[in-house]
PDB file of N, CA and C in Angstrom:
ATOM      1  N   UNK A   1       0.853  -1.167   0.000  1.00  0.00           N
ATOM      2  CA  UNK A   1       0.000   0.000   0.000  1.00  0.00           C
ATOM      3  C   UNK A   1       0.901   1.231   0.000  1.00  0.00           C
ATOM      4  N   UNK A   2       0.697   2.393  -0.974  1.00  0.00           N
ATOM      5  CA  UNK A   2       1.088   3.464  -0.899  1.00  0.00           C
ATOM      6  C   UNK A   2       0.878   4.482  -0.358  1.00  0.00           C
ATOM      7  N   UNK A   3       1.446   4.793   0.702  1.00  0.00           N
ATOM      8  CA  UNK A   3       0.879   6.290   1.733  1.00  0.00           C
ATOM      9  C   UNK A   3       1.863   7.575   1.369  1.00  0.00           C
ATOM     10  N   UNK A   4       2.513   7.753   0.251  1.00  0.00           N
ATOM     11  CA  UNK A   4       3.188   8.755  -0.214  1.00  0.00           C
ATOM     12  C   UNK A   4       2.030   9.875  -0.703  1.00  0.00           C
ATOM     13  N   UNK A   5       1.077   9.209  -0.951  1.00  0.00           N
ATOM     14  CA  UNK A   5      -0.014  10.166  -1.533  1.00  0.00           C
ATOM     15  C   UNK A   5      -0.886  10.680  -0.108  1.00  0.00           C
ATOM     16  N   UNK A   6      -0.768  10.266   0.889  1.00  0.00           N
ATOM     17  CA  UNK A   6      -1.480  10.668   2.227  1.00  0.00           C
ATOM     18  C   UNK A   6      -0.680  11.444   2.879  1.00  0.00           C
ATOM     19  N   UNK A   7      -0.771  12.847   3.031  1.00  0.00           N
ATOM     20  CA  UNK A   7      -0.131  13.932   3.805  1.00  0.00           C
ATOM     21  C   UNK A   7      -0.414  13.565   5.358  1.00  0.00           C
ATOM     22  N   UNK A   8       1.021  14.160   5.935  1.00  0.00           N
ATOM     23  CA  UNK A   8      -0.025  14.570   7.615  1.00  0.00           C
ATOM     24  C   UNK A   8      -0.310  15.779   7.389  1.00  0.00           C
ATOM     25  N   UNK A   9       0.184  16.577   6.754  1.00  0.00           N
ATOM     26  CA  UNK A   9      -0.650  17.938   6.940  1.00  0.00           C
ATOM     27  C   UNK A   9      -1.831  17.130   6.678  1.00  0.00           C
ATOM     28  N   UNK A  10      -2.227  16.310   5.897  1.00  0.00           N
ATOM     29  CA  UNK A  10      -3.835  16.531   5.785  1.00  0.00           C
ATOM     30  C   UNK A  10      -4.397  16.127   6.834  1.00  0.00           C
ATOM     31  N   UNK A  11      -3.856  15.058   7.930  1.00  0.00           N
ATOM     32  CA  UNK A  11      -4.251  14.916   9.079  1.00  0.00           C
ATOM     33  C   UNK A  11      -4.391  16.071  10.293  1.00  0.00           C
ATOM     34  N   UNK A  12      -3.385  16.641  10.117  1.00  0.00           N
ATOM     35  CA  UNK A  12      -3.640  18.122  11.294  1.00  0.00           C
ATOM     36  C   UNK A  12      -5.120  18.494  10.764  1.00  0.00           C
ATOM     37  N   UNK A  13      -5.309  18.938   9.539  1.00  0.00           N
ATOM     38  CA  UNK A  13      -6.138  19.491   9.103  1.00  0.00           C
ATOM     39  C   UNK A  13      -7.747  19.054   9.890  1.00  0.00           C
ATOM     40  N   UNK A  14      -7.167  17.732   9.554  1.00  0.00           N
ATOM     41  CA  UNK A  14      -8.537  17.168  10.259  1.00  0.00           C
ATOM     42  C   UNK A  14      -8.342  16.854  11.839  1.00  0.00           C
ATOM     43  N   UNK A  15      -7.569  17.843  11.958  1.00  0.00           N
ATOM     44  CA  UNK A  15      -7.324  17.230  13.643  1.00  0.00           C
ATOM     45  C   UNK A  15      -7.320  15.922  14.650  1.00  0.00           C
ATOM     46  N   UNK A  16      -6.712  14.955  14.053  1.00  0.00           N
ATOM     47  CA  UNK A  16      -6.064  13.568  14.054  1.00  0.00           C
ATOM     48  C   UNK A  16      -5.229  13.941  15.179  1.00  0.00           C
ATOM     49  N   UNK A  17      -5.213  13.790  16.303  1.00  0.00           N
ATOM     50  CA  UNK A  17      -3.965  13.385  17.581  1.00  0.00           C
ATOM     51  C   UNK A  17      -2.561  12.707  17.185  1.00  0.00           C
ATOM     52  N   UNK A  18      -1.564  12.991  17.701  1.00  0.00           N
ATOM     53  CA  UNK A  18      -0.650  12.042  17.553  1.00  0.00           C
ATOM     54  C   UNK A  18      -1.142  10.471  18.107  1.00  0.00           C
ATOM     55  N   UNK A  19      -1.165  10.909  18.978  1.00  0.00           N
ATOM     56  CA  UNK A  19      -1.877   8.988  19.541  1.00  0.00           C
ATOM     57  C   UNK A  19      -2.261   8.585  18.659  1.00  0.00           C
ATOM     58  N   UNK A  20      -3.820   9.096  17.709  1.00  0.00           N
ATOM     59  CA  UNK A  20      -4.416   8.123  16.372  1.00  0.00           C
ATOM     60  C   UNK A  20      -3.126   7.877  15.363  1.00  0.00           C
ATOM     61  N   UNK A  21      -2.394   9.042  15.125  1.00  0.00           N
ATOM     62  CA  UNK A  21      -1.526   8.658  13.800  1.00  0.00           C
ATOM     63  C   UNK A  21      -0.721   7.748  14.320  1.00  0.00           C
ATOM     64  N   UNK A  22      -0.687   7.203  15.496  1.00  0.00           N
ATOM     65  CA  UNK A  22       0.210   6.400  16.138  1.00  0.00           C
ATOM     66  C   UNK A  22      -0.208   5.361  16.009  1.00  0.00           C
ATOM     67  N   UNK A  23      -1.562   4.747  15.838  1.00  0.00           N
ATOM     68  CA  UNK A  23      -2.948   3.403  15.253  1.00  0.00           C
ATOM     69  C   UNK A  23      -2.495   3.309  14.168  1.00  0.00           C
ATOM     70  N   UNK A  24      -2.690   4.713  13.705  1.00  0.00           N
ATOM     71  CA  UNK A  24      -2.611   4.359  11.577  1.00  0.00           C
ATOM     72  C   UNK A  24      -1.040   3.991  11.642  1.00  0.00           C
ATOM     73  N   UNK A  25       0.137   4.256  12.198  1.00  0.00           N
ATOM     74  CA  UNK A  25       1.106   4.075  11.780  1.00  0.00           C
ATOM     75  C   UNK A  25       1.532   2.449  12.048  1.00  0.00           C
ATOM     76  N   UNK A  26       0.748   1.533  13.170  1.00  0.00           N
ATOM     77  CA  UNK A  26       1.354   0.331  13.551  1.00  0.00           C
ATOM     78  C   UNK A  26       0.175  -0.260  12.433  1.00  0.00           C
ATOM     79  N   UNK A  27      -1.136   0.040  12.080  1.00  0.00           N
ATOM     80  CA  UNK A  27      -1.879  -0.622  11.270  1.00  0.00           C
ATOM     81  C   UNK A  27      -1.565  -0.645   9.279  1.00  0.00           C
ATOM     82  N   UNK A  28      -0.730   0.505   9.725  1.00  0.00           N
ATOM     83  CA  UNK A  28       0.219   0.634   7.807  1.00  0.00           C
ATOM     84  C   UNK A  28       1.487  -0.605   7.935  1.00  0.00           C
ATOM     85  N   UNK A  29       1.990  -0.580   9.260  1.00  0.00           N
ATOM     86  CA  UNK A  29       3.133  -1.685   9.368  1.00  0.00           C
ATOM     87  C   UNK A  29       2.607  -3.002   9.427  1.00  0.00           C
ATOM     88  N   UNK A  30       1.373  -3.220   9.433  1.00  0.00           N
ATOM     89  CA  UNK A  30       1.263  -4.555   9.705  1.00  0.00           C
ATOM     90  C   UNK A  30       0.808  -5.396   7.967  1.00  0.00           C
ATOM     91  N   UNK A  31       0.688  -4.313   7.428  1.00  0.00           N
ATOM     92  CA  UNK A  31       1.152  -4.230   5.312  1.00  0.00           C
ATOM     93  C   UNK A  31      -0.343  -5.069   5.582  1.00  0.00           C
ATOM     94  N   UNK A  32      -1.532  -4.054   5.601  1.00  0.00           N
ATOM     95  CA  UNK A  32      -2.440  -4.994   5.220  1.00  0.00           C
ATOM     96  C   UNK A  32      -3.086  -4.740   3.668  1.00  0.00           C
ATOM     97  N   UNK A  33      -3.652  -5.563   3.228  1.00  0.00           N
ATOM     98  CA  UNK A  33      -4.024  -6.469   1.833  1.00  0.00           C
ATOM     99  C   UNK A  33      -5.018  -5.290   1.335  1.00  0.00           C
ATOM    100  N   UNK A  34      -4.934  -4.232   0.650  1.00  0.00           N
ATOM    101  CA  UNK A  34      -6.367  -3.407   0.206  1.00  0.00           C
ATOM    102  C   UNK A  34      -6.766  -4.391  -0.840  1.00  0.00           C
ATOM    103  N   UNK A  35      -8.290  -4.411  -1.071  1.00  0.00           N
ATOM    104  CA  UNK A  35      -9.021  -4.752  -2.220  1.00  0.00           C
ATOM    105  C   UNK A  35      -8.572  -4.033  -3.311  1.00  0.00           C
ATOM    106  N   UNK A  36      -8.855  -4.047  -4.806  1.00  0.00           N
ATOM    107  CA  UNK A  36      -8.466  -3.482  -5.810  1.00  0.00           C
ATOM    108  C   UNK A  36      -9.680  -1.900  -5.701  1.00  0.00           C
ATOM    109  N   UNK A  37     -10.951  -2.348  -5.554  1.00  0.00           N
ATOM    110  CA  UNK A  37     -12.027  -1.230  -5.648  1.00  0.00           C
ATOM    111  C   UNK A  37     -11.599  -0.089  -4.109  1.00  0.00           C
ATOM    112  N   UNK A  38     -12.468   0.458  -3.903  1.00  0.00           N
ATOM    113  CA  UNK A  38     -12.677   1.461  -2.437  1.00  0.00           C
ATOM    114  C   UNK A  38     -12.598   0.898  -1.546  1.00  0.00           C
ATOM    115  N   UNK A  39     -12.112   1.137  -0.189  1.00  0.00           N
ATOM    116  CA  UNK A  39     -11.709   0.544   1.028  1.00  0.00           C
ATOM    117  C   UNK A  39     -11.889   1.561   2.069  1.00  0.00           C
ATOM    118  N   UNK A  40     -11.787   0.974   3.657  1.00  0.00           N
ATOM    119  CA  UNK A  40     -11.590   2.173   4.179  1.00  0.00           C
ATOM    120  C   UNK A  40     -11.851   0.997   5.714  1.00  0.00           C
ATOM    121  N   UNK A  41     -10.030   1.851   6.569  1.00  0.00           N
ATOM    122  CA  UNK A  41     -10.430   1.328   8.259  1.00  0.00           C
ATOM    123  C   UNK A  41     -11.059   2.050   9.130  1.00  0.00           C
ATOM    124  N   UNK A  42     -11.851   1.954  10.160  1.00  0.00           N
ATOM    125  CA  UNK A  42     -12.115   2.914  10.746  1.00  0.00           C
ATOM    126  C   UNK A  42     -11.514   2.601  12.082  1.00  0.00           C
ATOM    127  N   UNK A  43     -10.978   3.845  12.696  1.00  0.00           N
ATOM    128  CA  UNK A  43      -9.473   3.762  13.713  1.00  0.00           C
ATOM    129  C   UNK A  43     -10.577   4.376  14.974  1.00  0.00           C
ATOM    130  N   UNK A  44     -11.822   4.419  14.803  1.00  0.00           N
ATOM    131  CA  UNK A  44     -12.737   4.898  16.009  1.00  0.00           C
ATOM    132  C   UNK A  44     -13.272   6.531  15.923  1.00  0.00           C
ATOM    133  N   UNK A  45     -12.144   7.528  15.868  1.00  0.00           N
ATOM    134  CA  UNK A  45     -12.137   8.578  16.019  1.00  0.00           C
ATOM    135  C   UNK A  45     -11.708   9.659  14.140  1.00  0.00           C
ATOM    136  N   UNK A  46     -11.638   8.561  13.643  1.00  0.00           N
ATOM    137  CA  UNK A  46     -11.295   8.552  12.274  1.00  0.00           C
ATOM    138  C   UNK A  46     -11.081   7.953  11.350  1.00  0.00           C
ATOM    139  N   UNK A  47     -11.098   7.925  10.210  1.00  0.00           N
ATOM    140  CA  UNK A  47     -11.299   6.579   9.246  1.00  0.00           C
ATOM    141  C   UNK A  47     -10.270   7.302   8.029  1.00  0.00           C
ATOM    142  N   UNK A  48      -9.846   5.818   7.417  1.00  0.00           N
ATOM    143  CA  UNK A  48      -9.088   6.303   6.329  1.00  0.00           C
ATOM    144  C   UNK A  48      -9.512   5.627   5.190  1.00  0.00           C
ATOM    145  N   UNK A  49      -9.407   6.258   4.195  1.00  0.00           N
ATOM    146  CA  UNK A  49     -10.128   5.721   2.827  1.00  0.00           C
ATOM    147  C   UNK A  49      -9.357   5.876   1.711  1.00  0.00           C
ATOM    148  N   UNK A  50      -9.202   4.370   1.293  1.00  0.00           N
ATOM    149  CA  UNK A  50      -8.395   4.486  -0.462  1.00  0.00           C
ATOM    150  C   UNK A  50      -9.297   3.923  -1.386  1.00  0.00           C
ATOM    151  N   UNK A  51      -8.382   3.507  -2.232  1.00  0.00           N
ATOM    152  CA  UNK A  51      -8.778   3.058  -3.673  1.00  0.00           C
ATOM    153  C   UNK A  51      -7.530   2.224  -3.855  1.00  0.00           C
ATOM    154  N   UNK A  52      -7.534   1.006  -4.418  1.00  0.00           N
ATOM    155  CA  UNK A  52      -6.689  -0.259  -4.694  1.00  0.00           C
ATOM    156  C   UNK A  52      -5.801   0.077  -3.604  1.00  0.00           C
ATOM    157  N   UNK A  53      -4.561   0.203  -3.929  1.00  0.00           N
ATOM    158  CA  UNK A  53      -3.502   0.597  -3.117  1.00  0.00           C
ATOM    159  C   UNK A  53      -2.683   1.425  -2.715  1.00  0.00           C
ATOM    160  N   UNK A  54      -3.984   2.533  -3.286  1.00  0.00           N
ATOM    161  CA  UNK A  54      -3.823   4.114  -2.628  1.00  0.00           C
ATOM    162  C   UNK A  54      -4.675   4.214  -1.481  1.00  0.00           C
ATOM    163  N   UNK A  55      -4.432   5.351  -0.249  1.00  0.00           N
ATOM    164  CA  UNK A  55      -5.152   5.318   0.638  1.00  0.00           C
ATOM    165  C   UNK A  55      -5.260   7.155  -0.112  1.00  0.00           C
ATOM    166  N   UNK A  56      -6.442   7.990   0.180  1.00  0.00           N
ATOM    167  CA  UNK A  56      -6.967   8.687  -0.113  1.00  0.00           C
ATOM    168  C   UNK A  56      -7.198  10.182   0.296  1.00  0.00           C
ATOM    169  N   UNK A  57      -7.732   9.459   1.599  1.00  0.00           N
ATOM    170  CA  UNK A  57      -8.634  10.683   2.716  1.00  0.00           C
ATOM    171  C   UNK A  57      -8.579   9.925   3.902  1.00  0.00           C
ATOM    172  N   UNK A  58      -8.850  11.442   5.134  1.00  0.00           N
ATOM    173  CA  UNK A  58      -9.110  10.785   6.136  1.00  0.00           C
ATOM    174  C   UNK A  58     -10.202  11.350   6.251  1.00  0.00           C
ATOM    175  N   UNK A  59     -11.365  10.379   6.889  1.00  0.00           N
ATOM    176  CA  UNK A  59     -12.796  11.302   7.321  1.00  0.00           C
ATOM    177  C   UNK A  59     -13.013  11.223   8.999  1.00  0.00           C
ATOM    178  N   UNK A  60     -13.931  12.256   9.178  1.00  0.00           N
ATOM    179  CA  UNK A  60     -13.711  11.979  10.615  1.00  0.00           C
ATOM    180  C   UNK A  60     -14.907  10.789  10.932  1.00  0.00           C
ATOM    181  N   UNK A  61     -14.705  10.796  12.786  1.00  0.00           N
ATOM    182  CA  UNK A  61     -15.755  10.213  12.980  1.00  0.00           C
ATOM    183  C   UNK A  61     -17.388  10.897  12.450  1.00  0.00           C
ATOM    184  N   UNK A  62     -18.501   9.817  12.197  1.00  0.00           N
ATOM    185  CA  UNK A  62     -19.590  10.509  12.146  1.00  0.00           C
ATOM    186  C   UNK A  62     -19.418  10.613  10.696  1.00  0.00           C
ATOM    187  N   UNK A  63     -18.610  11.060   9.761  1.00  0.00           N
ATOM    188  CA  UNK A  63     -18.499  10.483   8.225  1.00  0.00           C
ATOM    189  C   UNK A  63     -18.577   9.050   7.725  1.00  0.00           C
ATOM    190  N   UNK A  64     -20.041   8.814   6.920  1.00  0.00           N
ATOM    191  CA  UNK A  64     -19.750   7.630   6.497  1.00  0.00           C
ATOM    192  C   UNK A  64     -18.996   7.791   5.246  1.00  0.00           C
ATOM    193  N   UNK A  65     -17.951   6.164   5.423  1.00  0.00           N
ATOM    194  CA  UNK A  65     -17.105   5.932   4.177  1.00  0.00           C
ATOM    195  C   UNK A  65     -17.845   4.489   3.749  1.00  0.00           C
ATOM    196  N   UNK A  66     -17.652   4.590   1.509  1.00  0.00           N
ATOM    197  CA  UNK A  66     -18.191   3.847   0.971  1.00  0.00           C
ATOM    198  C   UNK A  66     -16.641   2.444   0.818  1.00  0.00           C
ATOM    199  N   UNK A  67     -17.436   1.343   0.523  1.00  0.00           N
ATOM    200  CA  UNK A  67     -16.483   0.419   0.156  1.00  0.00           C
ATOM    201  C   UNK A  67     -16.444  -0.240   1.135  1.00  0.00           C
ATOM    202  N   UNK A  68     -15.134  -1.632   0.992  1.00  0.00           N
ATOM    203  CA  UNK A  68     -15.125  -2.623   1.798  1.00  0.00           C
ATOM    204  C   UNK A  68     -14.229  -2.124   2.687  1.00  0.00           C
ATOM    205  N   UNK A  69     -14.443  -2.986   4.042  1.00  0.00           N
ATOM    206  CA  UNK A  69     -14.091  -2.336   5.139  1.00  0.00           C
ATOM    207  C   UNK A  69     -12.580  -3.247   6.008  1.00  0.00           C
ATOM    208  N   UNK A  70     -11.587  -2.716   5.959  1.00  0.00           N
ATOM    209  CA  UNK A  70     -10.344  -3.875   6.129  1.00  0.00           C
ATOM    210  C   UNK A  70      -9.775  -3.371   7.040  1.00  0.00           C
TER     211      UNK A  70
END
């Protein structure tokens, strides 16, 4: 999976804690499998959303994200 295309600025933006980017960062190491179509984890307090083996956006909580859920 490619996270070169996922800023943290875009995370400040959305006001993401270090603690959460600290979830997304052990859940990017654990190299999990995206589907080819839309995807998206949700980390509780925020969710992240790609496409094949791009990740995308982050939405917050209370945003629903489309696609399968990994």
């Amino acid at each position: 999976m490619r996270f070169e295309t996922l800023s943290i600025e875009r995370a400040a933006e959305r006001k993401i804690a270090g603690a959460e980017l600290h979830q997304l960062k052990l859940w990017r190491e654990s190299k999990p499998d995206a589907p080819e179509g839309r995807w998206f984890t949700d980390f509780g307090s925020f969710k992240i959303c790609g496409e094949g083996r791009f990740p995308k956006t982050f939405l917050l909580n209370g945003q629903a994200a489309t696609g399968e859920e990994i």
